[in-house]
PDB file of N, CA and C in Angstrom:
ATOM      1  N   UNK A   1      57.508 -96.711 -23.906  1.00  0.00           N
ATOM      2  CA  UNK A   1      58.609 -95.936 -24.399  1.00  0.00           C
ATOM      3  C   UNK A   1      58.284 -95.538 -25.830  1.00  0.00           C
ATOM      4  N   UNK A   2      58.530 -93.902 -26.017  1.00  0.00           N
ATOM      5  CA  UNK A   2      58.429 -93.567 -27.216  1.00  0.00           C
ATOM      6  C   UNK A   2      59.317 -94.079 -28.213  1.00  0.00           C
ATOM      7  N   UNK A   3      59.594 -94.392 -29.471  1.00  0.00           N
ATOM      8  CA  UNK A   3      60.494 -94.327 -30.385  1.00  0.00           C
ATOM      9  C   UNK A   3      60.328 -94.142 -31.522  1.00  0.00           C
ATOM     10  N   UNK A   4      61.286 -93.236 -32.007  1.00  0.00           N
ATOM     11  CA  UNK A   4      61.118 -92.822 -33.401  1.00  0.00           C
ATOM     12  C   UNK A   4      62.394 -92.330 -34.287  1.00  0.00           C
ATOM     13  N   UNK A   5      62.009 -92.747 -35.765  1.00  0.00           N
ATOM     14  CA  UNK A   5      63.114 -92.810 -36.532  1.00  0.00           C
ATOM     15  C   UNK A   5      63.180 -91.922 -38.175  1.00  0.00           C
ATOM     16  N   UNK A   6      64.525 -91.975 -38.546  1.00  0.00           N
ATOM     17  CA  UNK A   6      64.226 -91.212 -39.843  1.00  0.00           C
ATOM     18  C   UNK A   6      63.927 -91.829 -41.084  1.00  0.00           C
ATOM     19  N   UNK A   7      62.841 -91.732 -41.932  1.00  0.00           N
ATOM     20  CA  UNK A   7      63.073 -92.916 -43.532  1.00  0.00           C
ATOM     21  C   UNK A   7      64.156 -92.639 -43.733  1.00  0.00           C
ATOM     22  N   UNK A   8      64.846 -93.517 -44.629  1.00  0.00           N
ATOM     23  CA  UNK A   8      65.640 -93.397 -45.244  1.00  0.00           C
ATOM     24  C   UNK A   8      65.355 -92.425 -46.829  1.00  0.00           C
ATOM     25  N   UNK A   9      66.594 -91.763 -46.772  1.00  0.00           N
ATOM     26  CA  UNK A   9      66.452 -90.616 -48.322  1.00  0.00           C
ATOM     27  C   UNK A   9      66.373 -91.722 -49.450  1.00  0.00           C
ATOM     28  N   UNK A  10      67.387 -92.711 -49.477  1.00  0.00           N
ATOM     29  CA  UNK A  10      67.075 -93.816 -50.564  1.00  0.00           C
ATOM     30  C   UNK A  10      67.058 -94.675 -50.550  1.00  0.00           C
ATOM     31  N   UNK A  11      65.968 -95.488 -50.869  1.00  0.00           N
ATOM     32  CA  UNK A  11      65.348 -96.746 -51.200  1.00  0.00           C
ATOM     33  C   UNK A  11      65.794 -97.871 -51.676  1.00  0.00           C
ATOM     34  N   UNK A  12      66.440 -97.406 -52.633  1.00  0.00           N
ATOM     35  CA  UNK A  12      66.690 -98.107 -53.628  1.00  0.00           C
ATOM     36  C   UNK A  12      65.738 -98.538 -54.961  1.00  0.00           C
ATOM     37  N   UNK A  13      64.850 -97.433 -54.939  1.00  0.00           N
ATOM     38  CA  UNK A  13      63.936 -97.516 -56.098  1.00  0.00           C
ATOM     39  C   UNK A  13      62.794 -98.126 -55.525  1.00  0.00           C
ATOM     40  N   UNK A  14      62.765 -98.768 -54.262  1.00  0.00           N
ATOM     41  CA  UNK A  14      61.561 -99.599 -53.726  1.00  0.00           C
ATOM     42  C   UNK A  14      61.081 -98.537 -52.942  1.00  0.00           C
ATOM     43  N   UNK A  15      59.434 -98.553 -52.711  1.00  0.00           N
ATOM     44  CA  UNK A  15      58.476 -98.016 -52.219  1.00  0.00           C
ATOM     45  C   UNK A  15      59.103 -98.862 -50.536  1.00  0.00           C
ATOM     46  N   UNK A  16      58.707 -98.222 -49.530  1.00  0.00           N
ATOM     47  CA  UNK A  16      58.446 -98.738 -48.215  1.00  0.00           C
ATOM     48  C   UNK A  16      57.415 -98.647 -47.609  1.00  0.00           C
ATOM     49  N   UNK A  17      56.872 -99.905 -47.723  1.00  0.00           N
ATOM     50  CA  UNK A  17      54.875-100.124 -47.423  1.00  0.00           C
ATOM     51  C   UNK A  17      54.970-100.431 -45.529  1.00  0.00           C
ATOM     52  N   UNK A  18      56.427-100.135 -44.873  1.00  0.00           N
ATOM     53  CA  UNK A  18      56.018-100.556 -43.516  1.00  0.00           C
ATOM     54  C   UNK A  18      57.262-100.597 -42.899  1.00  0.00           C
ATOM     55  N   UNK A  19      57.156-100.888 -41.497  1.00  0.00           N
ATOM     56  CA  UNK A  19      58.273-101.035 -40.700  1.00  0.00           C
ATOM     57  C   UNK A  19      58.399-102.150 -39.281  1.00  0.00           C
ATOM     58  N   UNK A  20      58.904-102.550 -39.502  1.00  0.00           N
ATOM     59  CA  UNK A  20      58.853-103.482 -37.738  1.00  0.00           C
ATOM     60  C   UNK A  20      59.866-103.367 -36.818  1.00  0.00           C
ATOM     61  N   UNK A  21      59.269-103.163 -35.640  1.00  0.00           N
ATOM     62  CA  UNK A  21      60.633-103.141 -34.530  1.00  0.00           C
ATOM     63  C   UNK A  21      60.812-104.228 -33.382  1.00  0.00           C
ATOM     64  N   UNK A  22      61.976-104.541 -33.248  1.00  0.00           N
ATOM     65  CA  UNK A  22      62.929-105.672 -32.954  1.00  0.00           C
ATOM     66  C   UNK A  22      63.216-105.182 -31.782  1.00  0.00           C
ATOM     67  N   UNK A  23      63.047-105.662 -30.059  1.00  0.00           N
ATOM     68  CA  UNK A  23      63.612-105.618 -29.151  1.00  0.00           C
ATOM     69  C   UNK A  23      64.275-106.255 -28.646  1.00  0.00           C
ATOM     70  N   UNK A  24      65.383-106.108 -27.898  1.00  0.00           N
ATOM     71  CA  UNK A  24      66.128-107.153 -26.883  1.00  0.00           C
ATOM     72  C   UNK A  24      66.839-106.717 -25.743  1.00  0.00           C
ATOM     73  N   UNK A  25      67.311-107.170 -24.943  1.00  0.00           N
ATOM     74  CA  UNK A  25      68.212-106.911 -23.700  1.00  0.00           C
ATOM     75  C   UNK A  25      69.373-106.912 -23.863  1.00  0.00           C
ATOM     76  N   UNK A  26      70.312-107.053 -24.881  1.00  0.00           N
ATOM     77  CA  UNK A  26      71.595-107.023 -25.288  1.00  0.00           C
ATOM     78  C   UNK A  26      71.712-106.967 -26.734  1.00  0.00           C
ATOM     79  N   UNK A  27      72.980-105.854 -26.634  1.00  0.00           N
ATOM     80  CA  UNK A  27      72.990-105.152 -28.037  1.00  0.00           C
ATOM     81  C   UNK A  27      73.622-106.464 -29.344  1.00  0.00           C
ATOM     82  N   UNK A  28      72.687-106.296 -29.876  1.00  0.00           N
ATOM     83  CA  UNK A  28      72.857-107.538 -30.689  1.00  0.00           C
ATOM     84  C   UNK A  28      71.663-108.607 -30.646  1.00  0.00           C
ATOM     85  N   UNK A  29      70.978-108.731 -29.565  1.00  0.00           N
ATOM     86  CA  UNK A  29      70.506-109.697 -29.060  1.00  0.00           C
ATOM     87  C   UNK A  29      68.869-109.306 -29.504  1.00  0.00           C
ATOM     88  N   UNK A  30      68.628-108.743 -30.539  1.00  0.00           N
ATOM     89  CA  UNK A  30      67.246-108.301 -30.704  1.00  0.00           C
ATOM     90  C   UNK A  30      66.204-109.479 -31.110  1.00  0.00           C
ATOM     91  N   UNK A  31      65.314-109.476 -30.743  1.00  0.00           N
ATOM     92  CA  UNK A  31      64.283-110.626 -30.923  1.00  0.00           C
ATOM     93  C   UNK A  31      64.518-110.791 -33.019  1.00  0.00           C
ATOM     94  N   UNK A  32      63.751-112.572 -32.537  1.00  0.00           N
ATOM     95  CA  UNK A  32      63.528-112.823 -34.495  1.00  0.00           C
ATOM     96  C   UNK A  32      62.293-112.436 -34.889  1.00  0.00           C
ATOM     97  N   UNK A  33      61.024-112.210 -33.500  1.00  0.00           N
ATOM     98  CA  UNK A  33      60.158-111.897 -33.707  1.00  0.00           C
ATOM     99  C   UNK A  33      59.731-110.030 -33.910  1.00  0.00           C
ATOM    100  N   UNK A  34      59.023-109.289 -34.534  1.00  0.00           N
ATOM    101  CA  UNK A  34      58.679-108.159 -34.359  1.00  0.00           C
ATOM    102  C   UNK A  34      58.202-107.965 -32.840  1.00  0.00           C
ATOM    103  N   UNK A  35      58.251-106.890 -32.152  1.00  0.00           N
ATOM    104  CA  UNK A  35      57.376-106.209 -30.961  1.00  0.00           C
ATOM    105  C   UNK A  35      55.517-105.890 -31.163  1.00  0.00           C
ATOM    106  N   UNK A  36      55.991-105.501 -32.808  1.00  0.00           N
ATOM    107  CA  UNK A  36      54.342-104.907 -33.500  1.00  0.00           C
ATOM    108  C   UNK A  36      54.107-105.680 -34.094  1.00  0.00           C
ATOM    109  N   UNK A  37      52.547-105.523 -34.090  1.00  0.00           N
ATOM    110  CA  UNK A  37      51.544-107.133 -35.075  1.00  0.00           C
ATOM    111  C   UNK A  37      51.110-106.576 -36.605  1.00  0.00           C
ATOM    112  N   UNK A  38      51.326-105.422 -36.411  1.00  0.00           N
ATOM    113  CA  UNK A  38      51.274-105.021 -37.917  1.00  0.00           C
ATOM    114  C   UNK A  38      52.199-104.499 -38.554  1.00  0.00           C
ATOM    115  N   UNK A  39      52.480-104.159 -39.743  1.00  0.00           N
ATOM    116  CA  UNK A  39      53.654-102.699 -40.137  1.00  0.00           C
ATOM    117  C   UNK A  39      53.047-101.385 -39.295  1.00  0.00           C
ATOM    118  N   UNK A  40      54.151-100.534 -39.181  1.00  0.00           N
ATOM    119  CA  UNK A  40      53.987 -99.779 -38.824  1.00  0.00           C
ATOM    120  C   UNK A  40      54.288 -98.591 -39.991  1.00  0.00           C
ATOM    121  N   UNK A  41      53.069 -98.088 -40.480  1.00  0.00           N
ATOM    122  CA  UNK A  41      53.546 -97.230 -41.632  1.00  0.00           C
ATOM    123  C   UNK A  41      54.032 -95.900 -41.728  1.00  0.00           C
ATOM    124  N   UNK A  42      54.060 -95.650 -40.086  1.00  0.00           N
ATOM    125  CA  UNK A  42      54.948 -94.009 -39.906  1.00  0.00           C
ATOM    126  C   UNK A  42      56.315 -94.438 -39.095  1.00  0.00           C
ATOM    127  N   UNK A  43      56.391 -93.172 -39.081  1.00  0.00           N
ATOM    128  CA  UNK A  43      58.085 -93.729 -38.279  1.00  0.00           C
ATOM    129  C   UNK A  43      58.020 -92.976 -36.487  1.00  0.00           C
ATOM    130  N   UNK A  44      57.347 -93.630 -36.336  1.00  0.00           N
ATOM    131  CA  UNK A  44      57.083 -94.019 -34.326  1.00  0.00           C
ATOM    132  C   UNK A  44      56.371 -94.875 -33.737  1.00  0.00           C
ATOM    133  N   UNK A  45      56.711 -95.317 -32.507  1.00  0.00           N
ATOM    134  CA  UNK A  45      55.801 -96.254 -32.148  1.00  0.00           C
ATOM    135  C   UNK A  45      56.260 -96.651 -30.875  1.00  0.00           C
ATOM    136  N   UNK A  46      54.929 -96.805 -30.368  1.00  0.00           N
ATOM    137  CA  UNK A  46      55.034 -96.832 -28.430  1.00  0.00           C
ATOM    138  C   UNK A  46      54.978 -98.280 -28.237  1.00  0.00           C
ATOM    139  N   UNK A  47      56.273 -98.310 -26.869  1.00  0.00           N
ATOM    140  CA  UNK A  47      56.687 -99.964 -26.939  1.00  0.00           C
ATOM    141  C   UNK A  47      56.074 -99.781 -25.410  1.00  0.00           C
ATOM    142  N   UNK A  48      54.953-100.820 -25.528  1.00  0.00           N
ATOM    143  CA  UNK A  48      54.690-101.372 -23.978  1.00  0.00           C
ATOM    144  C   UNK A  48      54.884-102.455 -23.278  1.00  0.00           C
ATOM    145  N   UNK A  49      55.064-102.533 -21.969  1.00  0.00           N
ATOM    146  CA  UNK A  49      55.458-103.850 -21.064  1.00  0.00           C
ATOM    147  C   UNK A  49      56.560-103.931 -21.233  1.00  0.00           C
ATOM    148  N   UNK A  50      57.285-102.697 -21.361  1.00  0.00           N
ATOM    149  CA  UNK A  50      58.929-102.432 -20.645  1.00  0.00           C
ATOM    150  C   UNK A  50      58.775-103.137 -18.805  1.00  0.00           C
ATOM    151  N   UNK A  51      60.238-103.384 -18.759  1.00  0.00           N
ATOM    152  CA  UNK A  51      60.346-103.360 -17.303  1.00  0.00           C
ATOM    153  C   UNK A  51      61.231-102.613 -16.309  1.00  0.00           C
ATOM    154  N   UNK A  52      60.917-101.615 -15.867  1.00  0.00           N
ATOM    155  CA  UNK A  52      61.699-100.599 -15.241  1.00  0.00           C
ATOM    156  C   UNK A  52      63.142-101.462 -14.854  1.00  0.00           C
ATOM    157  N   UNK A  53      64.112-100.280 -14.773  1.00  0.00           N
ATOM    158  CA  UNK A  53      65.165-100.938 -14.306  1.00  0.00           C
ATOM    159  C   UNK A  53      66.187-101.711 -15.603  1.00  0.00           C
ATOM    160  N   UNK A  54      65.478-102.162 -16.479  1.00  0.00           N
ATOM    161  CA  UNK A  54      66.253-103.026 -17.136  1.00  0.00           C
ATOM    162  C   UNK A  54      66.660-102.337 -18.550  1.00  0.00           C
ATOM    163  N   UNK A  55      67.478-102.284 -18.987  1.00  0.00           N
ATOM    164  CA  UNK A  55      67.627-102.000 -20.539  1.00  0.00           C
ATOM    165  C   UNK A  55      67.715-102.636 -21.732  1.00  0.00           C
ATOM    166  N   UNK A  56      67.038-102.017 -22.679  1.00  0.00           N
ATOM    167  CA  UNK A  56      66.433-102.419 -24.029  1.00  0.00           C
ATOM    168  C   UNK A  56      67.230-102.172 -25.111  1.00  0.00           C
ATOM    169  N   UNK A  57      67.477-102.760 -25.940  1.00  0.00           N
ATOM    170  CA  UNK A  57      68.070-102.814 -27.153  1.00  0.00           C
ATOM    171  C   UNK A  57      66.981-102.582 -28.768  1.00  0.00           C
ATOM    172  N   UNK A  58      66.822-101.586 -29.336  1.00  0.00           N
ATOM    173  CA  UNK A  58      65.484-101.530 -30.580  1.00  0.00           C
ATOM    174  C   UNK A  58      66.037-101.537 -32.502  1.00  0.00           C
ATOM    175  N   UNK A  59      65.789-102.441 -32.863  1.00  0.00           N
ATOM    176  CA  UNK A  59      65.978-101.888 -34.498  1.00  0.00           C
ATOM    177  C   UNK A  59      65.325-101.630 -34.921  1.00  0.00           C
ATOM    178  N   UNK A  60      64.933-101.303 -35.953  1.00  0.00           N
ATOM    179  CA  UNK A  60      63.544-100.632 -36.541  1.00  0.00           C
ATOM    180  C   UNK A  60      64.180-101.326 -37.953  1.00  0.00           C
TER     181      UNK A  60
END
């Protein structure tokens, strides 16, 4: 599954060196762990070993 998102316009004066995304099966219920092993330094990123049928919950 594709996904992709917008930076944010402000920071808060901080640079953003990365991003991680959070899956789960119920809204709320997003993993403590990241999905990705690195930052992700653009804003998309392909989530694999979905399982048809079921639905996903993502934060970025």
């Amino acid at each position: 599954m594709a996904l992709s998102w917008t930076a944010p316009t402000n920071t808060g004066g901080s640079a953003i060196t990365g991003y991680d995304v959070y899956e789960g099966t119920t809204t709320g219920g997003e993993s403590a762990a990241a999905v990705n092993t690195t930052a992700i330094t653009g804003t998309s990123y392909t989530v694999t070993g979905l399982t048809n049928g079921t639905t996903y919950y993502f934060t970025v």
